[in-house]
C-alpha atoms as a PDB file:
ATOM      1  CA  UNK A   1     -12.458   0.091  -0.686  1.00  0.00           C
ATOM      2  CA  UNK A   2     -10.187  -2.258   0.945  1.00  0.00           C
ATOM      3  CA  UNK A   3      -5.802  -1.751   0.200  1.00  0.00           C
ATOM      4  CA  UNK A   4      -6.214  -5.010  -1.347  1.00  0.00           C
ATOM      5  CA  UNK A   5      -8.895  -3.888  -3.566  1.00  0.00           C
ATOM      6  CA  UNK A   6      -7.306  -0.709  -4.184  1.00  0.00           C
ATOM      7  CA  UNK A   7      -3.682  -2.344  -5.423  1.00  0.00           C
ATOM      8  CA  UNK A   8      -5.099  -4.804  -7.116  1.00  0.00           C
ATOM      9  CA  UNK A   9      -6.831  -1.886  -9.384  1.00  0.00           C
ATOM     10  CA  UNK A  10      -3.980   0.074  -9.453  1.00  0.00           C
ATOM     11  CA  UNK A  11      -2.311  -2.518 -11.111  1.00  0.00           C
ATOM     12  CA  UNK A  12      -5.271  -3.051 -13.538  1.00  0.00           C
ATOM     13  CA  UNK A  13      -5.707  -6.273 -12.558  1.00  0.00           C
ATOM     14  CA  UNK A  14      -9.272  -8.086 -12.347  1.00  0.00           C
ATOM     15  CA  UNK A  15     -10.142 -10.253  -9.899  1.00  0.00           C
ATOM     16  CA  UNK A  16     -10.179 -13.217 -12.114  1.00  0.00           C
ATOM     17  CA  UNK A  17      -5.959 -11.908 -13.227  1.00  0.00           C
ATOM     18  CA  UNK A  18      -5.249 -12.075  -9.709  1.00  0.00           C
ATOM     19  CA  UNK A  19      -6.527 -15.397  -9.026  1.00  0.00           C
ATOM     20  CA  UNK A  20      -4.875 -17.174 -12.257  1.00  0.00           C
ATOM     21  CA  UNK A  21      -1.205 -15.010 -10.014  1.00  0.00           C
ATOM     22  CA  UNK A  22      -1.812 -15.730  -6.693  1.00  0.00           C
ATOM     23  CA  UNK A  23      -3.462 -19.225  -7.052  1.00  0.00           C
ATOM     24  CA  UNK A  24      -6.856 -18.132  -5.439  1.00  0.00           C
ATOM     25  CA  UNK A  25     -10.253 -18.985  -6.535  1.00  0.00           C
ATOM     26  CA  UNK A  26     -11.595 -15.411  -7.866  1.00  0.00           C
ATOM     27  CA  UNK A  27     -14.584 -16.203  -5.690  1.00  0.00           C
ATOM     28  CA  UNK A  28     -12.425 -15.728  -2.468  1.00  0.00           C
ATOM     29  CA  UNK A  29     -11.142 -12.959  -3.726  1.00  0.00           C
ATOM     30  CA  UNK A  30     -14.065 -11.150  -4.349  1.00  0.00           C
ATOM     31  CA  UNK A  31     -15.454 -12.684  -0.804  1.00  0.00           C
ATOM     32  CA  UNK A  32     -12.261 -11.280   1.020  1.00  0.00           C
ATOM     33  CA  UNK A  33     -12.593  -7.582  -0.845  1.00  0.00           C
ATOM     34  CA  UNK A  34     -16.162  -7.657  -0.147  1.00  0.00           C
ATOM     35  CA  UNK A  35     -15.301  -8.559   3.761  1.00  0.00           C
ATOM     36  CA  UNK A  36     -17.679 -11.205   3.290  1.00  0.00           C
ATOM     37  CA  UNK A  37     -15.203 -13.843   4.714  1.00  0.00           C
ATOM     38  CA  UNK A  38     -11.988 -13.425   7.429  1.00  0.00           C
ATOM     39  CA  UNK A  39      -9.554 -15.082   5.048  1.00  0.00           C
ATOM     40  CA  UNK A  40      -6.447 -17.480   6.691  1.00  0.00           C
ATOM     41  CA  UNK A  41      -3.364 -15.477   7.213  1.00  0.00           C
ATOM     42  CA  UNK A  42      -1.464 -17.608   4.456  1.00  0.00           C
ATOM     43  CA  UNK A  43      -4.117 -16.127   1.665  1.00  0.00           C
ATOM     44  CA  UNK A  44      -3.876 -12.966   2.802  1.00  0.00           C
ATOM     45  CA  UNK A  45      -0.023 -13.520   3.030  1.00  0.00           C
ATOM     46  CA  UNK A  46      -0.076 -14.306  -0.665  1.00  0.00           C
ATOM     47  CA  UNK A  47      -2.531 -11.992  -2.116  1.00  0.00           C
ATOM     48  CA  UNK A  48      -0.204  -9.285  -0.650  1.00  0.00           C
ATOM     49  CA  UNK A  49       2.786  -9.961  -2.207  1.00  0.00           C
ATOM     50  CA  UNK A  50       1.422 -10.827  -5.278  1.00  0.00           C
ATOM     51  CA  UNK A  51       0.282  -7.060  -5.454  1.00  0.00           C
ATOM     52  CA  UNK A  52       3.513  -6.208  -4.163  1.00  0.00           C
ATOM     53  CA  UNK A  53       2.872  -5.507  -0.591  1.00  0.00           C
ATOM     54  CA  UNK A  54       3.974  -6.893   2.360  1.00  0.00           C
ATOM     55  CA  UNK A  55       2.103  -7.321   5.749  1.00  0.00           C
ATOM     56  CA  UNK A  56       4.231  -6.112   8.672  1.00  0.00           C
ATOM     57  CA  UNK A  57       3.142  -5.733  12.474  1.00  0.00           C
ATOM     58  CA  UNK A  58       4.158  -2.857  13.792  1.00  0.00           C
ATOM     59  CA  UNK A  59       3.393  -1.714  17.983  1.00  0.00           C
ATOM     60  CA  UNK A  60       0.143   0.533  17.955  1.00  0.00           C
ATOM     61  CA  UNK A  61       1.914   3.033  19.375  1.00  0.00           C
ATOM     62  CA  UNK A  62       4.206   3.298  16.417  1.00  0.00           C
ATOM     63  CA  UNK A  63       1.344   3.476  13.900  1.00  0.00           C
ATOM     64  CA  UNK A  64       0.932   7.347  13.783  1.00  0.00           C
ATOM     65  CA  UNK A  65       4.528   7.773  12.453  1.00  0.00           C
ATOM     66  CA  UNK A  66       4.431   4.659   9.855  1.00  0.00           C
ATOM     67  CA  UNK A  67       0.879   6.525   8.614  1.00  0.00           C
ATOM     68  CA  UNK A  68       3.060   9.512   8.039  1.00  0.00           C
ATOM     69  CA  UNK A  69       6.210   7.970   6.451  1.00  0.00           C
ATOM     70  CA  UNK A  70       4.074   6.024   4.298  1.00  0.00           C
ATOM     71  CA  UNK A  71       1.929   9.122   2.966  1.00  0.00           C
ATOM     72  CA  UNK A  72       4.852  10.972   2.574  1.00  0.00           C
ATOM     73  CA  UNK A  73       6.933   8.537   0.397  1.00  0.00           C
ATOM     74  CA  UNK A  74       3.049   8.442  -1.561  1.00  0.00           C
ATOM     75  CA  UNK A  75       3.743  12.043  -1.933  1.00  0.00           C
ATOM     76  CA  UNK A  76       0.567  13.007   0.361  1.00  0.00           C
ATOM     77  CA  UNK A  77       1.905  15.337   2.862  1.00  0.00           C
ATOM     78  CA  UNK A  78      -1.647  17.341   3.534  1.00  0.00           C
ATOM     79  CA  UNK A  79      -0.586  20.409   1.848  1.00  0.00           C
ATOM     80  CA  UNK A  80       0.107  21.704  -1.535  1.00  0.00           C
ATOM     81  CA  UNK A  81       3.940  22.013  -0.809  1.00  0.00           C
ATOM     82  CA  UNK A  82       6.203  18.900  -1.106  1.00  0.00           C
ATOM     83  CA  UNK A  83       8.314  18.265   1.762  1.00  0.00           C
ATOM     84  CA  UNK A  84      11.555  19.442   2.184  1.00  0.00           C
ATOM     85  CA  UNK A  85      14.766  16.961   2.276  1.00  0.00           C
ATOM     86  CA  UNK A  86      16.345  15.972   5.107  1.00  0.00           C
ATOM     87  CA  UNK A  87      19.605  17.358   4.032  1.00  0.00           C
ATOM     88  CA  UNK A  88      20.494  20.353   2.014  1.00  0.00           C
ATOM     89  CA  UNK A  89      23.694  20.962   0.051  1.00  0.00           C
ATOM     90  CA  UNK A  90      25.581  24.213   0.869  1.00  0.00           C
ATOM     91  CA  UNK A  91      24.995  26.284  -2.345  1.00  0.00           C
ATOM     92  CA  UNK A  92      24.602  29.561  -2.382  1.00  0.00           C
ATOM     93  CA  UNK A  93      21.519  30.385  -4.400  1.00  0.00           C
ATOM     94  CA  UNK A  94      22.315  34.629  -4.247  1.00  0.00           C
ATOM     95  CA  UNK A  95      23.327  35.119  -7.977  1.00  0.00           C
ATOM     96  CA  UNK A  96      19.939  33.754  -9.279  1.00  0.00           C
END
């Protein structure tokens, strides 16, 4: 399932609700989540942010730690325990 596909559901949005949004014939939109068609950079541009995402370019080489940001702020860190902060206040947790 394509991202687009996938935040256009989790906004429980049809394809023909995200056409009458974004201004796209629901027919492209079912082309471009079917990868039946490469669509123009503008339609992907708007279909995007009409989901509420944004397309950023980003150096291969930097991809491995956007992957991980991203799942973490998704709250998928790979294991059962949630990740720990990045700071921690000085409280003595001894009297519990």
């Amino acid at each position: 399932m394509t991202d687009l596909k996938t935040a256009r559901i989790g906004l429980k949005l049809s394809q023909r609700g995200l056409s009458e949004k974004a201004g796209i014939p629901q027919a492209q939109i079912s082309r471009i989540e079917n990868a039946a068609v490469d669509p123009k950079t503008s339609t992907l541009v708007e279909l995007a942010r009409t989901l509420g995402l944004e397309i950023v370019l980003v150096p291969r080489r930097h991809l491995p730690a956007v992957k991980a940001l991203t799942s973490l702020s998704e709250g998928k860190t790979g294991t059962e325990q949630r990740p720990k902060p990045a700071y921690a206040l000085d409280i003595e947790d001894d009297d519990e």
